[in-house]
Protein backbone atom coordinates (compact mmCIF):
# COMPACT_ATOMS: atom_id res chain seq x y z
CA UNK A 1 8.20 37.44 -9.01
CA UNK A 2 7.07 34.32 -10.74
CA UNK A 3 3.95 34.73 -13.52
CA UNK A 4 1.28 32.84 -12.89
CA UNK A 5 1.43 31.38 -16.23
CA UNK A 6 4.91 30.01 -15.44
CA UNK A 7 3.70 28.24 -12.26
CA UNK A 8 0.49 26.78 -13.92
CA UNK A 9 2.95 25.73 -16.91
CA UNK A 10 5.55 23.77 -14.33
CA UNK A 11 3.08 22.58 -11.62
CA UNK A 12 1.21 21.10 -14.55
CA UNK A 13 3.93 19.33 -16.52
CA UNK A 14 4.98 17.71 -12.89
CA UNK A 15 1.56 16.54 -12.45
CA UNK A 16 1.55 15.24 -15.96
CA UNK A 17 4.53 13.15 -16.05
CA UNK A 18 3.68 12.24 -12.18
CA UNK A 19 0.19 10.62 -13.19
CA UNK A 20 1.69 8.93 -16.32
CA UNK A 21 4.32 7.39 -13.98
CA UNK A 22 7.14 8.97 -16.26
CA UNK A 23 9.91 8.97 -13.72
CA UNK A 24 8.77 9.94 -10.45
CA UNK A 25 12.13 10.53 -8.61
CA UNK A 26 13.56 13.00 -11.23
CA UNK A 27 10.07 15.06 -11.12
CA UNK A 28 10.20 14.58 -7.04
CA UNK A 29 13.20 16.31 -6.87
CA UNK A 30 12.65 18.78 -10.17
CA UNK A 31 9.52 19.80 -7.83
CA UNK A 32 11.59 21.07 -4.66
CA UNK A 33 13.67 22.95 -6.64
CA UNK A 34 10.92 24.49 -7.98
CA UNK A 35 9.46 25.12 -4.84
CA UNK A 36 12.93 26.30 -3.57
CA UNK A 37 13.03 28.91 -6.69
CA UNK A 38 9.89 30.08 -5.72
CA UNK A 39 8.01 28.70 -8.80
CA UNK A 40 5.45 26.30 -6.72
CA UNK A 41 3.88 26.97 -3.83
CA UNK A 42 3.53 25.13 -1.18
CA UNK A 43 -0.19 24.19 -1.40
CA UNK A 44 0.82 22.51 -5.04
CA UNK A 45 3.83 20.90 -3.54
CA UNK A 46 1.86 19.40 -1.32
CA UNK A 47 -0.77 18.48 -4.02
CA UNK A 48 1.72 16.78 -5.73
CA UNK A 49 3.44 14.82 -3.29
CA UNK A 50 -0.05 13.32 -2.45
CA UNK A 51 0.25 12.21 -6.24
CA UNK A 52 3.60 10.62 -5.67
CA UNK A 53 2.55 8.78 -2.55
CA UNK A 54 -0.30 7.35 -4.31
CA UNK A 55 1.99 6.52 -7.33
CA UNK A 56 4.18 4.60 -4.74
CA UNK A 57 1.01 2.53 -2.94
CA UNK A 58 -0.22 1.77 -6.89
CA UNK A 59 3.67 0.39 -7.43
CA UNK A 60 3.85 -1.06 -4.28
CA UNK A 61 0.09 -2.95 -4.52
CA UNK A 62 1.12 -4.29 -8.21
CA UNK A 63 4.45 -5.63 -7.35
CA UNK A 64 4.38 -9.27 -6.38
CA UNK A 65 6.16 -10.37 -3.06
CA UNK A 66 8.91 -12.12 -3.78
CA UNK A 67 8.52 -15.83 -3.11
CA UNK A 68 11.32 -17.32 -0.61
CA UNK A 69 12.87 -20.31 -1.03
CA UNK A 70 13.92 -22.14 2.53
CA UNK A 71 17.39 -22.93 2.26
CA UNK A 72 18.18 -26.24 3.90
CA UNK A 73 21.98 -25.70 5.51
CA UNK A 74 24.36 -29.17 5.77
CA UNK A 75 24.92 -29.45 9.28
CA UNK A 76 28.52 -28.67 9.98
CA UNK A 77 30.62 -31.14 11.79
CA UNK A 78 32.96 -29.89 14.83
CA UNK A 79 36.49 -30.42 13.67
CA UNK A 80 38.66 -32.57 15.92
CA UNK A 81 40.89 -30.97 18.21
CA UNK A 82 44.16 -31.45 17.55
CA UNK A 83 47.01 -32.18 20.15
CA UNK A 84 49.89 -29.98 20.57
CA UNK A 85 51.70 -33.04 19.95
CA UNK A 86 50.43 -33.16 16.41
């Protein structure tokens, strides 16, 4: 059985590096494996992948949409047919 101490300690180093935007994915996956050793529940699982879905929106809402340039083609030209002759 897991301490309590030892599941405050984890769930709140996740949390910590999740709010400071300290990378996400490794702590994403570092928490289900956690969760899978029985170290977090599943009410702070859940508490933190709220965190990480707002951390996405806040990346997502900053990023600037990328600006598209039309890109004018040169018609192309059938090729003559050619004869068998040829």
């Amino acid at each position: 059985m897991v301490s309590a101490a030892r599941r405050r300690i984890v769930y709140n180093s996740i949390k910590s590096s999740i709010i400071k935007g300290q990378e996400v994915e490794y702590w994403a996956m570092k928490m289900y494996e956690q969760q899978d050793a029985g170290v977090l529940t599943d009410q702070q699982v859940s508490e933190l992948e709220v965190l990480i879905e707002e951390y996405y929106e806040k990346q997502e809402a900053n990023s600037e949409p990328a600006i598209v340039e039309p890109v004018e083609e040169e018609p192309v030209e059938p090729e003559p047919e050619q004869t068998e002759a040829e």
